[in-house]
C-alpha atoms as a PDB file:
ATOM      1  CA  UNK A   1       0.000   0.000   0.000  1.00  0.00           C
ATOM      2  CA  UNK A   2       1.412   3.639  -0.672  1.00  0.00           C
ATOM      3  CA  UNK A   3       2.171   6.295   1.962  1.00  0.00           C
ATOM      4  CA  UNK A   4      -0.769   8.670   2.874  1.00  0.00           C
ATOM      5  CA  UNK A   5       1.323  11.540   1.284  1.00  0.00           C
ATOM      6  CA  UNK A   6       2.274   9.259  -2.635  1.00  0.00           C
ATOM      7  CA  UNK A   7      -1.791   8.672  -2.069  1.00  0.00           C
ATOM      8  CA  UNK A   8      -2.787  11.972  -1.893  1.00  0.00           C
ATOM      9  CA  UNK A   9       0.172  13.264  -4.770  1.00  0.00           C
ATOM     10  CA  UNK A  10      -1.702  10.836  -7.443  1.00  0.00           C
ATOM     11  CA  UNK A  11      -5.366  11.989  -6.669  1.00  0.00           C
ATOM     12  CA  UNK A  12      -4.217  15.396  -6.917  1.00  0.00           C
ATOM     13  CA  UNK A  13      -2.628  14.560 -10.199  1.00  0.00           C
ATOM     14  CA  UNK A  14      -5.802  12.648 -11.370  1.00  0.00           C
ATOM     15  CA  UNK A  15      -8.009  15.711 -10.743  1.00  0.00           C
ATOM     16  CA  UNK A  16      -5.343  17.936 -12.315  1.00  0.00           C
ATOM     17  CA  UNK A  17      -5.190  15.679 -15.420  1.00  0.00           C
ATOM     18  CA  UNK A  18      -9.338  15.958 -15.431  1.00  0.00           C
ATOM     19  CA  UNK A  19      -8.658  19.444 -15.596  1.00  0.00           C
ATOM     20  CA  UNK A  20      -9.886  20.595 -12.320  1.00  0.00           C
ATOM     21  CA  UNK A  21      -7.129  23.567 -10.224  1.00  0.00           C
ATOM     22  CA  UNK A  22      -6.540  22.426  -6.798  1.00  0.00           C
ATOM     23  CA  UNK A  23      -8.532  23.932  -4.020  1.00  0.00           C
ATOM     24  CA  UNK A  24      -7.762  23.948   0.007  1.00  0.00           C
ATOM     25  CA  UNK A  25     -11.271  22.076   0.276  1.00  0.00           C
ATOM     26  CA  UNK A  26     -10.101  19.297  -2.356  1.00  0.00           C
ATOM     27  CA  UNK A  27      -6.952  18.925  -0.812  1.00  0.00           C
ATOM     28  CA  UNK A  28      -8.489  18.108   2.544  1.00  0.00           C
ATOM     29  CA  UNK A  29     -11.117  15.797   0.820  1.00  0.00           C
ATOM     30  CA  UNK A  30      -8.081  13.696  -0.879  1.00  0.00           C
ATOM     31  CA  UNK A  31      -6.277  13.987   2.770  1.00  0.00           C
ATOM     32  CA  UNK A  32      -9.516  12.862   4.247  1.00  0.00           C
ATOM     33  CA  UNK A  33      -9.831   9.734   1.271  1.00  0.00           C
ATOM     34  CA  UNK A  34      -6.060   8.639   1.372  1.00  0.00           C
ATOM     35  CA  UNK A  35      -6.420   8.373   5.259  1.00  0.00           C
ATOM     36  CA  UNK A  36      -9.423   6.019   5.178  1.00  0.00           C
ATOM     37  CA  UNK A  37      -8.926   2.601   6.056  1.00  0.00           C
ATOM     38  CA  UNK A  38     -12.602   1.882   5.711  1.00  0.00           C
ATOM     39  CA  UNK A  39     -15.216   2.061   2.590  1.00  0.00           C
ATOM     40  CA  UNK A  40     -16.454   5.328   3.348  1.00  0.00           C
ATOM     41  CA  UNK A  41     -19.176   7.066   2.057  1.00  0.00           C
ATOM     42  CA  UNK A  42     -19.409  10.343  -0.163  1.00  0.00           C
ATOM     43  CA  UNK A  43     -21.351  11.868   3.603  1.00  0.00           C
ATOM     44  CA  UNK A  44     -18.710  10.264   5.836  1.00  0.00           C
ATOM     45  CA  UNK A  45     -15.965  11.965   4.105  1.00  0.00           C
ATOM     46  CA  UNK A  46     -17.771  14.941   3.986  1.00  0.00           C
ATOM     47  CA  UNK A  47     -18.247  14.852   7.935  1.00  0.00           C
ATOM     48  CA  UNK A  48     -14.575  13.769   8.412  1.00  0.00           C
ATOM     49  CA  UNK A  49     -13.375  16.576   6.345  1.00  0.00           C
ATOM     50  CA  UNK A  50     -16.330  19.210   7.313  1.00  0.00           C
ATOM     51  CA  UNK A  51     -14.517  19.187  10.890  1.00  0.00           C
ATOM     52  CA  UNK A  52     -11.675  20.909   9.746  1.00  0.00           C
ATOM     53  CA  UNK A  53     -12.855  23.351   6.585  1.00  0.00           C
ATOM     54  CA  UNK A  54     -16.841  23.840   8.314  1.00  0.00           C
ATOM     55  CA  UNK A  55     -16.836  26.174   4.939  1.00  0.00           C
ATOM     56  CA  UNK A  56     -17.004  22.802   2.558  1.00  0.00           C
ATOM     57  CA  UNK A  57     -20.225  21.408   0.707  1.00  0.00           C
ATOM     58  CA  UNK A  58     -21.528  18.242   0.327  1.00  0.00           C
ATOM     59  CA  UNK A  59     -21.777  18.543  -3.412  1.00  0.00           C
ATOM     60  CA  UNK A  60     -17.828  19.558  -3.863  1.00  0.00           C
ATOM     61  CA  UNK A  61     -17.295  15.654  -1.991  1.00  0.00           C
ATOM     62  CA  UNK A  62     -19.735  14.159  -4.584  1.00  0.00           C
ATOM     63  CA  UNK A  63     -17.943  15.877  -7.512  1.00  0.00           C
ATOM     64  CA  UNK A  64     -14.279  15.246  -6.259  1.00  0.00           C
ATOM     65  CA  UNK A  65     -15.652  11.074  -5.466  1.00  0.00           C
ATOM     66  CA  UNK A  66     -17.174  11.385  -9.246  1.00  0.00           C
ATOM     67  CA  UNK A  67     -14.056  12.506 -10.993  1.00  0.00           C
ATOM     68  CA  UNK A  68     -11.525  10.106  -9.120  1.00  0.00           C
ATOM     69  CA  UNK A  69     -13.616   7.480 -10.090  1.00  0.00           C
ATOM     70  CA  UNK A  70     -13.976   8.397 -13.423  1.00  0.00           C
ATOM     71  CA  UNK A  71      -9.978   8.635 -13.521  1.00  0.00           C
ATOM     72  CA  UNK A  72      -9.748   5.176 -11.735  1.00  0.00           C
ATOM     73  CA  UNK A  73      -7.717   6.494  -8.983  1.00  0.00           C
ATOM     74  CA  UNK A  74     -10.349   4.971  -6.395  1.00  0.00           C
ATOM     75  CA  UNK A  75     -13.488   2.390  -6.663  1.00  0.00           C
ATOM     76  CA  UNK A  76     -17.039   2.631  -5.922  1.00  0.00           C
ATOM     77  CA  UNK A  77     -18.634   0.348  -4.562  1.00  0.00           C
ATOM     78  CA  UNK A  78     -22.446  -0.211  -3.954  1.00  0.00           C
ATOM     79  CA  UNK A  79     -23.461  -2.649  -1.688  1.00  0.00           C
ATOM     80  CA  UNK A  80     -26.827  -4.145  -0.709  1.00  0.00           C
ATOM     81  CA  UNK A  81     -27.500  -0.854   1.206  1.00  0.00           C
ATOM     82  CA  UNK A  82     -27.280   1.039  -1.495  1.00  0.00           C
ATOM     83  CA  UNK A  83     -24.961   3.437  -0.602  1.00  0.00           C
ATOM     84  CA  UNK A  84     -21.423   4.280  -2.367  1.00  0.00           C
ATOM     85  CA  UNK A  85     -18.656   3.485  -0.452  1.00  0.00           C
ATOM     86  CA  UNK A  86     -14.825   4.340  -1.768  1.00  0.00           C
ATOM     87  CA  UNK A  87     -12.010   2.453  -1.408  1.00  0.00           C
ATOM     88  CA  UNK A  88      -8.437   3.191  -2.728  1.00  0.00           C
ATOM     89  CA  UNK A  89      -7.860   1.568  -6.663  1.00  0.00           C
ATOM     90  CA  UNK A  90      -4.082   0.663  -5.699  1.00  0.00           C
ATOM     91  CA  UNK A  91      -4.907  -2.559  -3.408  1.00  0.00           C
ATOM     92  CA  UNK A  92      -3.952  -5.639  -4.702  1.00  0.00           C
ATOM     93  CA  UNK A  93      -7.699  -7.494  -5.644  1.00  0.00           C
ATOM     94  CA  UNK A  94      -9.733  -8.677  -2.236  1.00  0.00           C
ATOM     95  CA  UNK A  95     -13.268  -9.866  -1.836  1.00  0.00           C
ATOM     96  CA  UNK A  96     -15.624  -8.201   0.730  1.00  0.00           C
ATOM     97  CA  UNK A  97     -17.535  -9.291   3.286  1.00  0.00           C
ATOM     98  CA  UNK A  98     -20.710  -7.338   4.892  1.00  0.00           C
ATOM     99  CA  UNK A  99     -21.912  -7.214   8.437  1.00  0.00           C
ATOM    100  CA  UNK A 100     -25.662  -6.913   7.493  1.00  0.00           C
ATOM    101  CA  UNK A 101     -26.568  -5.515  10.464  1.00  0.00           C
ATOM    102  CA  UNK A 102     -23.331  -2.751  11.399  1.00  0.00           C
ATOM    103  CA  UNK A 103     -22.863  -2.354   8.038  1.00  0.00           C
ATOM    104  CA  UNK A 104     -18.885  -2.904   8.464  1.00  0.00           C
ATOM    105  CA  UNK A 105     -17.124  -4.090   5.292  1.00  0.00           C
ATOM    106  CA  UNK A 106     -14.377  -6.777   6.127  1.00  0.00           C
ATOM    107  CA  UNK A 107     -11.491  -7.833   3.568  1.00  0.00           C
ATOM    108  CA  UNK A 108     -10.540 -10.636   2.629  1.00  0.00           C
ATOM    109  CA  UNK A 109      -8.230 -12.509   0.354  1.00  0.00           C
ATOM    110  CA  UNK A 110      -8.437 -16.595  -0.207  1.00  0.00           C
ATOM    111  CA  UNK A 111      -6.890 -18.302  -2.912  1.00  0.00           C
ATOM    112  CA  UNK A 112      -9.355 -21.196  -2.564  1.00  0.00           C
ATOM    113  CA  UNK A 113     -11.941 -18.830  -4.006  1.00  0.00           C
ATOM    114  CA  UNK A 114      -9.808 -17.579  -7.018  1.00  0.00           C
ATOM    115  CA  UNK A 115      -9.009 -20.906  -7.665  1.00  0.00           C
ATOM    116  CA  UNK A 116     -12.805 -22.019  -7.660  1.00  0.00           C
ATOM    117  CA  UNK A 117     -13.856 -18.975  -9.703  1.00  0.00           C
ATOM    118  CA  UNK A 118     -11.142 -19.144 -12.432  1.00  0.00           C
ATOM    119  CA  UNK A 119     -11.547 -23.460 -12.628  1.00  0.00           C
ATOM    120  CA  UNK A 120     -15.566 -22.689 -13.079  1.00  0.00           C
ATOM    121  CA  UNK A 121     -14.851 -19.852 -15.933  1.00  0.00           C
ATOM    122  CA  UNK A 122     -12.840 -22.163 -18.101  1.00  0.00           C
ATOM    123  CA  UNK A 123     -15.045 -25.059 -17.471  1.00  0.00           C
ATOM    124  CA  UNK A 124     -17.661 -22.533 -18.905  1.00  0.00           C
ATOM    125  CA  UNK A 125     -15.293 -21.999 -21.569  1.00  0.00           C
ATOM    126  CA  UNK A 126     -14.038 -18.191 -20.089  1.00  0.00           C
ATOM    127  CA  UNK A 127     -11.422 -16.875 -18.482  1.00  0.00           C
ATOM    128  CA  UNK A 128     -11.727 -14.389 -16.044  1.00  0.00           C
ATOM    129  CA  UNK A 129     -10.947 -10.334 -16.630  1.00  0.00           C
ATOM    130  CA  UNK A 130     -12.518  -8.923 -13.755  1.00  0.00           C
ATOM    131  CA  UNK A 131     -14.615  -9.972 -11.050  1.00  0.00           C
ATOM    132  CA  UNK A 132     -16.057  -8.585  -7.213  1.00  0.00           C
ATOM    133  CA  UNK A 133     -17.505 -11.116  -4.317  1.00  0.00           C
ATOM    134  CA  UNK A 134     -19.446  -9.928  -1.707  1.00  0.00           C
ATOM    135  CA  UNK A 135     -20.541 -11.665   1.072  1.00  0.00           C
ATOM    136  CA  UNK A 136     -23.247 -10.639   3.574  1.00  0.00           C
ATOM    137  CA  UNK A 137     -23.188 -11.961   7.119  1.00  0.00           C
ATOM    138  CA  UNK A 138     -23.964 -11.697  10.445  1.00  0.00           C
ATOM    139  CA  UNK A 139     -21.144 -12.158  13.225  1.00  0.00           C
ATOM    140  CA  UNK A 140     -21.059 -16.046  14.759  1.00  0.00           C
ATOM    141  CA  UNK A 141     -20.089 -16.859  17.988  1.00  0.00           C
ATOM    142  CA  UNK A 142     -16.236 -16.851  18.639  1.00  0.00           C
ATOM    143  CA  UNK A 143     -17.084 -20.672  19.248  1.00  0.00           C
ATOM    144  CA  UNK A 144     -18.329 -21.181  16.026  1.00  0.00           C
ATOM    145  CA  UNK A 145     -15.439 -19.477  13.981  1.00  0.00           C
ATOM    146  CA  UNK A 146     -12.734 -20.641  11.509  1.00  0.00           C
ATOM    147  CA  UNK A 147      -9.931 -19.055  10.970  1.00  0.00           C
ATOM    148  CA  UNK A 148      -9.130 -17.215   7.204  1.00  0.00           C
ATOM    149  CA  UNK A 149      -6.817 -14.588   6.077  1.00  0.00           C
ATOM    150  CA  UNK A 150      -8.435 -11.411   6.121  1.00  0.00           C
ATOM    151  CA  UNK A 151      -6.505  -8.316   4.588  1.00  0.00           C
ATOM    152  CA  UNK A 152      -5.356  -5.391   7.194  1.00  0.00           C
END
């Protein structure tokens, strides 16, 4: 994963490229992104950043999360709650999983699964370009657990 700062320095140059100048309030909202270690929303990084510049709108957030997208610099996701989360485009691939009733998304990686998925595709006569899992869930006991790799 790359530094905060390398983070920040390449969605700064993806909005430059787009052709948009570089504000105070967009450099707080890439500060604010780069930072995350969640999925955040386009309202959760406007609250996050909104605590430091109370001077920022809600729409600038969307337009900033619209245009890094559109650049590839970071991914949307929309889960089952049909919100957009973000999460950073420079993480090597991972599945998701999704605490249906917090709402936390977990990462996870499991070669198993890639295995599975790229055996069925050529069975089917494919081979896999892209794909996304997502898992929904509820949290087990600690009894009842097994033990995976899940990404930090």
């Amino acid at each position: 994963m790359k530094g905060i700062d390398q983070r920040v320095a390449v969605f700064e140059a993806e909005l430059r490229q787009a052709g948009l100048r570089m504000t105070q309030q967009r450099r707080l909202i890439l500060r604010v992104l780069a930072e995350s270690d969640d999925h955040p929303d386009a309202k959760g990084i406007f609250t996050r950043a909104f605590a430091h510049d109370p001077t920022l709108s809600l729409s600038t957030v969307y337009r900033t999360m619209k245009v890094l997208e559109t650049q590839g610099a970071i991914e949307r996701h929309a889960f089952e709650d049909g919100v957009s989360r973000y999460e950073h485009a420079d993480q090597q691939h991972h599945d998701h999983l999704i605490d249906v009733e917090t709402g936390k998304v977990v990462e996870f990686s499991s070669p198993e699964i890639e295995a599975l998925q790229a055996k069925i595709a050529a069975e089917l006569g494919y081979e896999i370009v892209r794909h996304r899992l997502e898992l929904y869930g509820r949290k087990m006991p600690a009894g009842r657990r097994k033990s995976i790799k899940k990404n930090a």
